[in-house]
PDB file of N, CA and C in Angstrom:
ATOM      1  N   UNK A   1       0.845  -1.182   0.000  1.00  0.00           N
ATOM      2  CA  UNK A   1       0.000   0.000   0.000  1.00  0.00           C
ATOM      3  C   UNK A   1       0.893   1.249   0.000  1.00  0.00           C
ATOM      4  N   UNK A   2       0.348   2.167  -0.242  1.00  0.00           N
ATOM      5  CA  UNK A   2       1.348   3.463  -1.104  1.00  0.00           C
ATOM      6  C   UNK A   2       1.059   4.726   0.169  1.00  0.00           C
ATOM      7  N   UNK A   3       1.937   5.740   0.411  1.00  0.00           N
ATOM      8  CA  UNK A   3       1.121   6.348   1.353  1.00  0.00           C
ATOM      9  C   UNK A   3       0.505   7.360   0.501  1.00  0.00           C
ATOM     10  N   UNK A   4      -0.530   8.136   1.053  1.00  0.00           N
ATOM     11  CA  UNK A   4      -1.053   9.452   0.541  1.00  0.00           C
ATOM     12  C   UNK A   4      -0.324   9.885  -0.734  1.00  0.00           C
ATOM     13  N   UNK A   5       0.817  10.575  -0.397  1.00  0.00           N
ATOM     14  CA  UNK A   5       1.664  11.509  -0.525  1.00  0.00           C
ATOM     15  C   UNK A   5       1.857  10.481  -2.006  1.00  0.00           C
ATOM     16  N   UNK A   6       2.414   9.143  -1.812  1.00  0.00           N
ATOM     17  CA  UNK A   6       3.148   8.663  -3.442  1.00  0.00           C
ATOM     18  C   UNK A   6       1.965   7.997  -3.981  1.00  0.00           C
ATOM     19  N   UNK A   7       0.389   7.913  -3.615  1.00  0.00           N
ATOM     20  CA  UNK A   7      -0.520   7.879  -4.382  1.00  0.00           C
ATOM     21  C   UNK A   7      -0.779   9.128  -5.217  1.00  0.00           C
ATOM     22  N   UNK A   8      -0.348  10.018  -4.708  1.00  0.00           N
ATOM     23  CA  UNK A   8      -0.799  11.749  -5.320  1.00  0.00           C
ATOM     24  C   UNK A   8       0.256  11.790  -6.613  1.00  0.00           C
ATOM     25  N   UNK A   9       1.338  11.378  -6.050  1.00  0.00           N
ATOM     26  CA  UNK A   9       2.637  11.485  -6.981  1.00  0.00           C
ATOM     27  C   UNK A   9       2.311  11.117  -8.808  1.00  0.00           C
ATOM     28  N   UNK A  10       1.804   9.357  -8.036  1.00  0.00           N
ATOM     29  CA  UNK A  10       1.486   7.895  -9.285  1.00  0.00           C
ATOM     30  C   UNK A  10       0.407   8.516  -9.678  1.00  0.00           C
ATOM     31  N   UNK A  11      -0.734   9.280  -9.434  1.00  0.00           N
ATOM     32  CA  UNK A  11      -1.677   9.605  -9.865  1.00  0.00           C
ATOM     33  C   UNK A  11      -0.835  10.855 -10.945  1.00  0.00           C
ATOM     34  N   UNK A  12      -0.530  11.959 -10.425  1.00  0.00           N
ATOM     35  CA  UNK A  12      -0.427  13.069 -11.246  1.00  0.00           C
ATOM     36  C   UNK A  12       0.435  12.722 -12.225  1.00  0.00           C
ATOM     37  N   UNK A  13       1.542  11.801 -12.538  1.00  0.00           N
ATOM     38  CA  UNK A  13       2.097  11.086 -13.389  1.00  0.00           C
ATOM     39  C   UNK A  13       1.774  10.278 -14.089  1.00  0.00           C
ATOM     40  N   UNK A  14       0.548  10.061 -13.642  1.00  0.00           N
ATOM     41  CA  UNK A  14      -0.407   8.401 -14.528  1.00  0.00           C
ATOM     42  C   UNK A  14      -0.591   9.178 -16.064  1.00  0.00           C
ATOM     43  N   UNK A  15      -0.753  10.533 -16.408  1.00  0.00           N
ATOM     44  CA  UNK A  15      -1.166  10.968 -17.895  1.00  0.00           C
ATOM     45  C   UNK A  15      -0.151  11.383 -18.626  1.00  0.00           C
ATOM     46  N   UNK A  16       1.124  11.187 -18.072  1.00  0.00           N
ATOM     47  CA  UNK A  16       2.362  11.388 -18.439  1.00  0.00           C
ATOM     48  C   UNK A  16       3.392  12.211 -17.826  1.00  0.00           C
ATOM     49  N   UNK A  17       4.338  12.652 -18.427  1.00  0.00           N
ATOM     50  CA  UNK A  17       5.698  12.780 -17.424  1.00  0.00           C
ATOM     51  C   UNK A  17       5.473  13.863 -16.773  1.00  0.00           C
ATOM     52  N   UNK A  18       6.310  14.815 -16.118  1.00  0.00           N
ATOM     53  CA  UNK A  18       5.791  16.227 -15.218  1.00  0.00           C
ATOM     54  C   UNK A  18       7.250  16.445 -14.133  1.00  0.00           C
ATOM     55  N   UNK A  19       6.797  17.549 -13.812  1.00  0.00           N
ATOM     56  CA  UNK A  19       8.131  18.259 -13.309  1.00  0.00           C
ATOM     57  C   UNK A  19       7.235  18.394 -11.762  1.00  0.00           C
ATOM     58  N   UNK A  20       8.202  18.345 -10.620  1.00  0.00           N
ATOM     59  CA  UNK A  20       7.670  18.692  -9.336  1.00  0.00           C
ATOM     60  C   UNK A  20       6.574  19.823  -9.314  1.00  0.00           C
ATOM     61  N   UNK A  21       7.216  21.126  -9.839  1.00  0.00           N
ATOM     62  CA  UNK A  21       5.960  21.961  -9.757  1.00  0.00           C
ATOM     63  C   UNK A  21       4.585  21.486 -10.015  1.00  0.00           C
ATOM     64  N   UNK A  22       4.331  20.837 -11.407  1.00  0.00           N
ATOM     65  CA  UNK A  22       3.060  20.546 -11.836  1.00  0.00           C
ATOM     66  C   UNK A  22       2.933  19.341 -11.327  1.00  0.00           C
ATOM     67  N   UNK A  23       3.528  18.651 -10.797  1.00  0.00           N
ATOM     68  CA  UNK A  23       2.899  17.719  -9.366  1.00  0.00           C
ATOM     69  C   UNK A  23       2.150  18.542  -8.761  1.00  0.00           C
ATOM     70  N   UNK A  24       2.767  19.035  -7.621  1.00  0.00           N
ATOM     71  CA  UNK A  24       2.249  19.762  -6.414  1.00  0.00           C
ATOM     72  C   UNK A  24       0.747  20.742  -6.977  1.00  0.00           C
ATOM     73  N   UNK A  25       0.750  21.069  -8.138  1.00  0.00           N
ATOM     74  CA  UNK A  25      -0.469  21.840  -8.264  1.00  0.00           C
ATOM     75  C   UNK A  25      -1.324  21.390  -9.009  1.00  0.00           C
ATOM     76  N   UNK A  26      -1.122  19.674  -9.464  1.00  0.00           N
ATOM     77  CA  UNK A  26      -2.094  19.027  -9.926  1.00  0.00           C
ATOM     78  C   UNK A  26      -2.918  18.344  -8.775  1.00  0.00           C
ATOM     79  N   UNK A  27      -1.753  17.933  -7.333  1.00  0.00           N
ATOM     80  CA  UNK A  27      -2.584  16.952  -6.522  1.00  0.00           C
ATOM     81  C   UNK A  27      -3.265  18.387  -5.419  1.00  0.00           C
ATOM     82  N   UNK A  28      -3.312  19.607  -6.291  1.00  0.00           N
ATOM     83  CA  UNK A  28      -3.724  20.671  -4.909  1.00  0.00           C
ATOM     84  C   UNK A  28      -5.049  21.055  -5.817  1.00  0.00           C
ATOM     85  N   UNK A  29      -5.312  21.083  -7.270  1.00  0.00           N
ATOM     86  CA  UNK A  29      -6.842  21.203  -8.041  1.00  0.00           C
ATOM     87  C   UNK A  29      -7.332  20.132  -7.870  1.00  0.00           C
ATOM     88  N   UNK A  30      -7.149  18.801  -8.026  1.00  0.00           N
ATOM     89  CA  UNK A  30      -7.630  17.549  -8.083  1.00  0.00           C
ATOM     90  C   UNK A  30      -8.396  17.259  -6.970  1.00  0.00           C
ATOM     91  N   UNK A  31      -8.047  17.924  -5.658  1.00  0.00           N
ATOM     92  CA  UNK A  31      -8.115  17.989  -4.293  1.00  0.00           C
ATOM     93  C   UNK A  31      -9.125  18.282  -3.825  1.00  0.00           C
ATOM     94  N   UNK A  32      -9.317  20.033  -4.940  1.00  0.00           N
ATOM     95  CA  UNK A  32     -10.081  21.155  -4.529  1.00  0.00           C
ATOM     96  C   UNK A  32      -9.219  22.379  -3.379  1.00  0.00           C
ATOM     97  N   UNK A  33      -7.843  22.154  -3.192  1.00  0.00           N
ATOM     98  CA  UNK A  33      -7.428  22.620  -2.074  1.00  0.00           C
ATOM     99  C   UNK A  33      -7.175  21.947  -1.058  1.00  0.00           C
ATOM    100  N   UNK A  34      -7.848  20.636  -0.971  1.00  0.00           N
ATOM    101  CA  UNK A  34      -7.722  20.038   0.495  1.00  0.00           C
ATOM    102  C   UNK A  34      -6.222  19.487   0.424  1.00  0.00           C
ATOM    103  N   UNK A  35      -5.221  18.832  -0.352  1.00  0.00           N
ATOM    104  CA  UNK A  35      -4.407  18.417  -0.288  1.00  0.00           C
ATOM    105  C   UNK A  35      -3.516  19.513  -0.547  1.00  0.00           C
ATOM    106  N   UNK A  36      -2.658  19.805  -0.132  1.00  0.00           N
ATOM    107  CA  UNK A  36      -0.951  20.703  -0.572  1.00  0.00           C
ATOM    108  C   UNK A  36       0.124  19.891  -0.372  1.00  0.00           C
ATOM    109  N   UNK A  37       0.824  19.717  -1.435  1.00  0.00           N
ATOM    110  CA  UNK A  37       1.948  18.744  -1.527  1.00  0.00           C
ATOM    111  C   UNK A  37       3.387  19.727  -1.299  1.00  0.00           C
ATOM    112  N   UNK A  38       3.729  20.294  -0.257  1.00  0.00           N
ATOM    113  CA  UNK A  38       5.023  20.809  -0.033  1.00  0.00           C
ATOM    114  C   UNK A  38       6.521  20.585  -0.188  1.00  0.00           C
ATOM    115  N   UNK A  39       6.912  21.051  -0.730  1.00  0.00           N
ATOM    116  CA  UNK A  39       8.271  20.852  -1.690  1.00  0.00           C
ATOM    117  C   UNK A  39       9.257  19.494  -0.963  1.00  0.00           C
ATOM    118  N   UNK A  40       9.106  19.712   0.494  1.00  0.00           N
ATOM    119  CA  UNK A  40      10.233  18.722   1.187  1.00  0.00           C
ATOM    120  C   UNK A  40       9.497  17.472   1.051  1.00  0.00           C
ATOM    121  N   UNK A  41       8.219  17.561   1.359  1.00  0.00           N
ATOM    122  CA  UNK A  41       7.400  15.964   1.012  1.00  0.00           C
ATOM    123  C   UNK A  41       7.290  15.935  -0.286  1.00  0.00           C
ATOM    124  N   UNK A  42       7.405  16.186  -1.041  1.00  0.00           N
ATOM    125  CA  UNK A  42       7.135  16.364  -2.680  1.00  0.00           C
ATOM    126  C   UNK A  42       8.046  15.614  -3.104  1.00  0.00           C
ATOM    127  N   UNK A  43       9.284  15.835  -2.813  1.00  0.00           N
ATOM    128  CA  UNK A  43      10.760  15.446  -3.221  1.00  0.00           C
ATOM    129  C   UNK A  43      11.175  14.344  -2.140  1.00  0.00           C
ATOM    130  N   UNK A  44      10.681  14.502  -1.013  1.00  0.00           N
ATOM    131  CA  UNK A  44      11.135  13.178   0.028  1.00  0.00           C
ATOM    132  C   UNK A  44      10.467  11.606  -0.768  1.00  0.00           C
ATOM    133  N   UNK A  45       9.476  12.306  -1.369  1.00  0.00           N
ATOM    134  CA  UNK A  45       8.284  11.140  -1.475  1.00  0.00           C
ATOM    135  C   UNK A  45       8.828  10.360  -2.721  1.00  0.00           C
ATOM    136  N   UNK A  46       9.061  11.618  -4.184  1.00  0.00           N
ATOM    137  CA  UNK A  46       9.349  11.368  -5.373  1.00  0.00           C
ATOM    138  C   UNK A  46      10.919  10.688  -4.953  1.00  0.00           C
ATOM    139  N   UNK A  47      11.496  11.043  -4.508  1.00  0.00           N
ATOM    140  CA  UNK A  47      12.979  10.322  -4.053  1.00  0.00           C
ATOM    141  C   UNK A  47      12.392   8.796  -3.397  1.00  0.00           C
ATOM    142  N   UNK A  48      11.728   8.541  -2.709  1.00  0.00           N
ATOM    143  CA  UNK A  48      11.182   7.476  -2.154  1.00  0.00           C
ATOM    144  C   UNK A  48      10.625   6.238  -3.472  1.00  0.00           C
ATOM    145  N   UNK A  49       9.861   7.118  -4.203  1.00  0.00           N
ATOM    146  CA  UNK A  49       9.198   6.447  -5.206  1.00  0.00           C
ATOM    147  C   UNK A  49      10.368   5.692  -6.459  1.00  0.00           C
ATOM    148  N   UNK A  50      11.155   6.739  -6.627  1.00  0.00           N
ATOM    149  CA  UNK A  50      12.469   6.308  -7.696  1.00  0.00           C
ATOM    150  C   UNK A  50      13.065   4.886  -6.654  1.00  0.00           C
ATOM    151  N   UNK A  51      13.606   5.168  -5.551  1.00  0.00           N
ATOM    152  CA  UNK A  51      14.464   3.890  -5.023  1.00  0.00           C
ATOM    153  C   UNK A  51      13.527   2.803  -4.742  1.00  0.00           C
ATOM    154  N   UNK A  52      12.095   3.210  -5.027  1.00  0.00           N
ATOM    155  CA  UNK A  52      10.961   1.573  -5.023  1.00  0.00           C
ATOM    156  C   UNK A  52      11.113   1.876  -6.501  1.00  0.00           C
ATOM    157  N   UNK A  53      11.299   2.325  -7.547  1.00  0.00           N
ATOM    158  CA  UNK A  53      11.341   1.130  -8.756  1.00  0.00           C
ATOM    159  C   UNK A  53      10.101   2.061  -9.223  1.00  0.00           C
ATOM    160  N   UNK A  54       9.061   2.891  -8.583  1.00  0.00           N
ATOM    161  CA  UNK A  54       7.880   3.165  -9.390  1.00  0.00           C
ATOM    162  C   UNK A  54       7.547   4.160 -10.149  1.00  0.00           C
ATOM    163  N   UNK A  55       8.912   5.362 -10.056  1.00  0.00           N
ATOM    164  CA  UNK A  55       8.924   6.633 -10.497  1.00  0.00           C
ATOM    165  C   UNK A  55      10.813   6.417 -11.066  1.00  0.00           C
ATOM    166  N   UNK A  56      10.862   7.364 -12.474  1.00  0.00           N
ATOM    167  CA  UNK A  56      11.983   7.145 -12.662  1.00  0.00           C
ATOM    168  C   UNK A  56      12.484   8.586 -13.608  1.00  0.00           C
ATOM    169  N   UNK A  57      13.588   9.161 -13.191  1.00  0.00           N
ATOM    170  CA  UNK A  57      13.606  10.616 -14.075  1.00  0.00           C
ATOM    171  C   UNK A  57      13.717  10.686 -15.706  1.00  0.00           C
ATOM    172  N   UNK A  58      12.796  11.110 -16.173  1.00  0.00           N
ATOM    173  CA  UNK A  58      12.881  11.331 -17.772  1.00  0.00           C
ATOM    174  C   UNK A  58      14.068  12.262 -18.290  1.00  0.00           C
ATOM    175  N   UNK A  59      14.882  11.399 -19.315  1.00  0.00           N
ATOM    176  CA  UNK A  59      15.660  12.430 -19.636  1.00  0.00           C
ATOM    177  C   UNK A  59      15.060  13.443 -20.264  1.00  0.00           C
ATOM    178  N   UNK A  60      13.659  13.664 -20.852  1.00  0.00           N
ATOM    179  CA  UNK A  60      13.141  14.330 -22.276  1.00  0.00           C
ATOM    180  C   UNK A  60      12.502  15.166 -21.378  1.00  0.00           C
ATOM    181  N   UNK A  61      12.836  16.858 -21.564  1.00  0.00           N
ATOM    182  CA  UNK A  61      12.331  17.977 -20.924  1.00  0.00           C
ATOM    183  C   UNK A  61      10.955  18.149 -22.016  1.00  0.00           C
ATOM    184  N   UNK A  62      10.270  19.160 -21.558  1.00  0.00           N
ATOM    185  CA  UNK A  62       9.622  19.972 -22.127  1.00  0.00           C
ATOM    186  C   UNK A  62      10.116  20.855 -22.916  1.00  0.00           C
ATOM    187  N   UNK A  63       9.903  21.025 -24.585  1.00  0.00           N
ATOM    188  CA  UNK A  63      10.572  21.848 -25.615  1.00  0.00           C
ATOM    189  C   UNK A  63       9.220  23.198 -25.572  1.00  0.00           C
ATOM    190  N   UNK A  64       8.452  22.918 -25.174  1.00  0.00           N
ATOM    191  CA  UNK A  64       7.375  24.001 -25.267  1.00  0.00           C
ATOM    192  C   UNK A  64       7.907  25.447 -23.768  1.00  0.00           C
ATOM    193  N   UNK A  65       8.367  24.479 -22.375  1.00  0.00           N
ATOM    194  CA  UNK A  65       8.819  25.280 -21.212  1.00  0.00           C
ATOM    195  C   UNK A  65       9.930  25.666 -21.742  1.00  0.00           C
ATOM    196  N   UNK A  66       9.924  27.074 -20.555  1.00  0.00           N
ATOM    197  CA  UNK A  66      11.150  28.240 -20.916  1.00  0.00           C
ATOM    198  C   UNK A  66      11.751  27.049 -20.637  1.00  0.00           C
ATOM    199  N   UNK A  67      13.386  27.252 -20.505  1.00  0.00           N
ATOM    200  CA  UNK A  67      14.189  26.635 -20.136  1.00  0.00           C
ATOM    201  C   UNK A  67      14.910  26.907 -18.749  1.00  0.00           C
ATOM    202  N   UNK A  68      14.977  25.981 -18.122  1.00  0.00           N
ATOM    203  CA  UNK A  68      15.129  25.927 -16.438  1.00  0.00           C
ATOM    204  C   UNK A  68      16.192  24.487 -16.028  1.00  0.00           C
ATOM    205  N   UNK A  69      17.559  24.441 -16.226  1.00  0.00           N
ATOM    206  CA  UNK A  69      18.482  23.877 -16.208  1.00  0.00           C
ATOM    207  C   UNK A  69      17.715  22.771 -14.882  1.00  0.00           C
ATOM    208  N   UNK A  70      17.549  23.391 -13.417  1.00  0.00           N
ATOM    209  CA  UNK A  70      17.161  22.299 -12.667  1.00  0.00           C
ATOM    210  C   UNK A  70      15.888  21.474 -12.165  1.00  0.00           C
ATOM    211  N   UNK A  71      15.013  22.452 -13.590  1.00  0.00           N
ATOM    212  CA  UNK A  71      13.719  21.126 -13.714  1.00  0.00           C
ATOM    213  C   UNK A  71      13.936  19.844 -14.175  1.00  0.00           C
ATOM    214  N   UNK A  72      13.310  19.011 -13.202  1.00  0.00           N
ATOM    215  CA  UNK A  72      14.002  17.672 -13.516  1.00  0.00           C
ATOM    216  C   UNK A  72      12.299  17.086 -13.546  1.00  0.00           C
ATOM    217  N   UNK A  73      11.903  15.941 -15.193  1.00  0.00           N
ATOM    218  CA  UNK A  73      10.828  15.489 -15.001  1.00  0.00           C
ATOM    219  C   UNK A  73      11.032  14.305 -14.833  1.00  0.00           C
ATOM    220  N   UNK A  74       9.744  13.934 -14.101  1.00  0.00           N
ATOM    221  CA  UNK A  74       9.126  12.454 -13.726  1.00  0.00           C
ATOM    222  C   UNK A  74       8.411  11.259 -14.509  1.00  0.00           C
ATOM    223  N   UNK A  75       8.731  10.261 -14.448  1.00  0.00           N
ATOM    224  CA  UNK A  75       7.443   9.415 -15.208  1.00  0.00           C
ATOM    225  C   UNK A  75       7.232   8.580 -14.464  1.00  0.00           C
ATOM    226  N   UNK A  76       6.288   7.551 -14.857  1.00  0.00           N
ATOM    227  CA  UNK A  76       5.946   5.955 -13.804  1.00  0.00           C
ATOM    228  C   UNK A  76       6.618   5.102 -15.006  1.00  0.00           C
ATOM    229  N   UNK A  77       7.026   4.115 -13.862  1.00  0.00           N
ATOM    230  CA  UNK A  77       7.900   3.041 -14.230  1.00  0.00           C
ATOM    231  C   UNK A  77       6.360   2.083 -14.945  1.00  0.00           C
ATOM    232  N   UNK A  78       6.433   0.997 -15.491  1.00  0.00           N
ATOM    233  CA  UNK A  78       5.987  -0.068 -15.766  1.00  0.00           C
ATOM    234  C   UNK A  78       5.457  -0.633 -13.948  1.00  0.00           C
ATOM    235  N   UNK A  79       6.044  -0.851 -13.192  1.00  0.00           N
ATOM    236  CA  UNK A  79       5.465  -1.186 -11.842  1.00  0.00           C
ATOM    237  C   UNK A  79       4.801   0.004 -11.385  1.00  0.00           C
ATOM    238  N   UNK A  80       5.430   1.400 -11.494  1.00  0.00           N
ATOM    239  CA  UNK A  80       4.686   2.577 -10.950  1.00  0.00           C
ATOM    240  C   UNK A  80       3.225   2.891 -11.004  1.00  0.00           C
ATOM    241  N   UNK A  81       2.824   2.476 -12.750  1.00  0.00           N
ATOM    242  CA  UNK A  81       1.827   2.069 -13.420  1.00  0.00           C
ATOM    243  C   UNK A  81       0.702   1.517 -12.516  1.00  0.00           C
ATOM    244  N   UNK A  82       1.358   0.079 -12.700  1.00  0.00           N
ATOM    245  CA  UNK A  82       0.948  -1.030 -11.626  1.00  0.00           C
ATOM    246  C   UNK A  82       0.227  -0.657 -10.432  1.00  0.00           C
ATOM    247  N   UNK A  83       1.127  -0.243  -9.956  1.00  0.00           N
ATOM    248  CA  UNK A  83       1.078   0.157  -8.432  1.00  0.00           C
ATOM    249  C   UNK A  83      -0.347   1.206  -8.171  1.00  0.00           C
ATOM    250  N   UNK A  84      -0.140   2.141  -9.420  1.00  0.00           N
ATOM    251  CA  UNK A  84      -1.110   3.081  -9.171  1.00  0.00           C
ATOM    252  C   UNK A  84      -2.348   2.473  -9.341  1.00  0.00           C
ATOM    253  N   UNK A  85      -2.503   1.684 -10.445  1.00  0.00           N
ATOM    254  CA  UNK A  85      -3.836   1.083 -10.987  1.00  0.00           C
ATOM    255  C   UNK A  85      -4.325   0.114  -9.567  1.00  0.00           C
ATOM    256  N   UNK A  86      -3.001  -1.027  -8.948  1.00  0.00           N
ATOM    257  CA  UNK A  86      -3.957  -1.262  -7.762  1.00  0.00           C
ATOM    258  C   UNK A  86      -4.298  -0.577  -6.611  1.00  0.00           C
ATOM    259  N   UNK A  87      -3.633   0.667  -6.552  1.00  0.00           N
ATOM    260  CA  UNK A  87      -3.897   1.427  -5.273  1.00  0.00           C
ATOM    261  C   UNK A  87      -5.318   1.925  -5.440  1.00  0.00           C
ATOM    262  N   UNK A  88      -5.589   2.298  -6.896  1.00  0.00           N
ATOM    263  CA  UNK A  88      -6.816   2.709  -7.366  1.00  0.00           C
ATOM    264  C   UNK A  88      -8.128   1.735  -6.949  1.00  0.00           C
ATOM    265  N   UNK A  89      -7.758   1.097  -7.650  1.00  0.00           N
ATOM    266  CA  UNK A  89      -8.483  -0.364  -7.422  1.00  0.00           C
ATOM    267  C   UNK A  89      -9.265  -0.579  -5.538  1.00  0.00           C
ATOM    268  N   UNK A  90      -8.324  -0.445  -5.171  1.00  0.00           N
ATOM    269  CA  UNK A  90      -8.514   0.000  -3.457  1.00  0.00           C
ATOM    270  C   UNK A  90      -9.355   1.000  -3.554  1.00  0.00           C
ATOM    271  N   UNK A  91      -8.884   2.083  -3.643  1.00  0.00           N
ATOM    272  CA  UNK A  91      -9.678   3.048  -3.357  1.00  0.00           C
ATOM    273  C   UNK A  91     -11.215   3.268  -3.694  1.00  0.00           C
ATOM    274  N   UNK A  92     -11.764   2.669  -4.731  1.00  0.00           N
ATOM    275  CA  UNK A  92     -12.608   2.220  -5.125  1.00  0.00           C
ATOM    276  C   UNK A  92     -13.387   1.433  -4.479  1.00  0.00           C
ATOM    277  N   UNK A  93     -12.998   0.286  -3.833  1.00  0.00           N
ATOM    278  CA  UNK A  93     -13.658  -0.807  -3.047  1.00  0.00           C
ATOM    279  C   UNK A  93     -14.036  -0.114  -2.010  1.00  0.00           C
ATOM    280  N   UNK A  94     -13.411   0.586  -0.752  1.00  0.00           N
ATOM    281  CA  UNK A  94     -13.207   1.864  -0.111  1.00  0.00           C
ATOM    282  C   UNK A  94     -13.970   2.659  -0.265  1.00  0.00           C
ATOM    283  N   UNK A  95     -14.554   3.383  -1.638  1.00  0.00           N
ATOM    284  CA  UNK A  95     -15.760   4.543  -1.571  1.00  0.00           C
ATOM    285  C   UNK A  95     -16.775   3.683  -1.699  1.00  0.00           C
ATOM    286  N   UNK A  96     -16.804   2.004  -2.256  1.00  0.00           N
ATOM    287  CA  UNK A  96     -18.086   1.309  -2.205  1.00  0.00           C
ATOM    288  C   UNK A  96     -18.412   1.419  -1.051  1.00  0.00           C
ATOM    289  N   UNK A  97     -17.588   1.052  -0.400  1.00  0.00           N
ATOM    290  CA  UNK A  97     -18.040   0.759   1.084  1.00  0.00           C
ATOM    291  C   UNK A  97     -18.549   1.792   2.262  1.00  0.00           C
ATOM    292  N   UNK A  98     -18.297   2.787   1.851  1.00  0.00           N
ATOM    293  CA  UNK A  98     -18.396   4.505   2.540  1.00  0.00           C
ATOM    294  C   UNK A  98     -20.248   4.266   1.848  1.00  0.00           C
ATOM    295  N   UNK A  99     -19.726   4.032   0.747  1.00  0.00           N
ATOM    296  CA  UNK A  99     -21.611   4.260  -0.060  1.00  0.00           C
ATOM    297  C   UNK A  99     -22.606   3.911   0.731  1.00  0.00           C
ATOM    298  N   UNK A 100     -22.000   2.171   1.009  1.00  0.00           N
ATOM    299  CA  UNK A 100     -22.672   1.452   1.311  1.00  0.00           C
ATOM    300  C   UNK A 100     -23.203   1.735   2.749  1.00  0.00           C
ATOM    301  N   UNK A 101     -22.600   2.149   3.897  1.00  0.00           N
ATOM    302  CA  UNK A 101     -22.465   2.485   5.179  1.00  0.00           C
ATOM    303  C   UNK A 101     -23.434   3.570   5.238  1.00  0.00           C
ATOM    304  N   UNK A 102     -23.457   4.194   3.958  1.00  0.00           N
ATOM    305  CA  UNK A 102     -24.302   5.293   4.173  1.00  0.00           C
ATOM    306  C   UNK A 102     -23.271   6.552   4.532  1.00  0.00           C
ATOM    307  N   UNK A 103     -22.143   6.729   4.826  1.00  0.00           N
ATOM    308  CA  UNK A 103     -20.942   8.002   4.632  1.00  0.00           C
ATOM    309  C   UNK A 103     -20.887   9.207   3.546  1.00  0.00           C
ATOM    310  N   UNK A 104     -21.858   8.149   2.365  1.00  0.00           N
ATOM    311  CA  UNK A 104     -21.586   9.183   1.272  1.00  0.00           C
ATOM    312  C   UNK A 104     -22.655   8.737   0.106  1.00  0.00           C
ATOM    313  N   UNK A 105     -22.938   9.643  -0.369  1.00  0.00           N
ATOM    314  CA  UNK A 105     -24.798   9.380  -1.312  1.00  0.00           C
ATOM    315  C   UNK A 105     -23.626   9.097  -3.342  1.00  0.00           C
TER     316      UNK A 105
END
């Protein structure tokens, strides 16, 4: 199981590669605000995720972004993938069950 923080990661990477910034302000709209992904957990987490195998740095920048020598982008590994689709998978079973309880219409 993935915590919070590298479900937000595998998610905002699931539609393709991305740079920390547009992490942090994809898992903070997606949210509505409720989540803020702060730079030291952002990078503790994405560093976490690379040495499990599930996040791995793209050499291929963005040709459309200015140019910014220490943007460094992200992608999901083949397991990262994985990982996200069953964490998903969870989460899912999880809002059945909130449904079901009556937690949520």
């Amino acid at each position: 199981m993935l915590t919070a923080a590298g479900f937000h990661v595998l998610l905002a990477l699931a539609s393709g590669r991305g740079h920390g910034y547009a992490v942090m302000r994809f898992v903070e709209e997606i949210s509505g605000g409720a989540v803020k992904l702060r730079p030291g957990t952002l990078y503790r987490t994405i560093n976490r995720l690379v040495a499990d195998g599930l996040v791995e740095e793209s050499d291929a920048g963005d040709p459309a972004a200015p140019h910014d020598a220490r943007r460094r982008y992200y992608q999901l590994t083949p397991q990262g993938e994985r990982a996200a689709r069953e964490e998903a998978e969870l989460m899912t079973r999880l809002v059945t069950a909130a449904r079901e309880a009556g937690l949520i219409t």
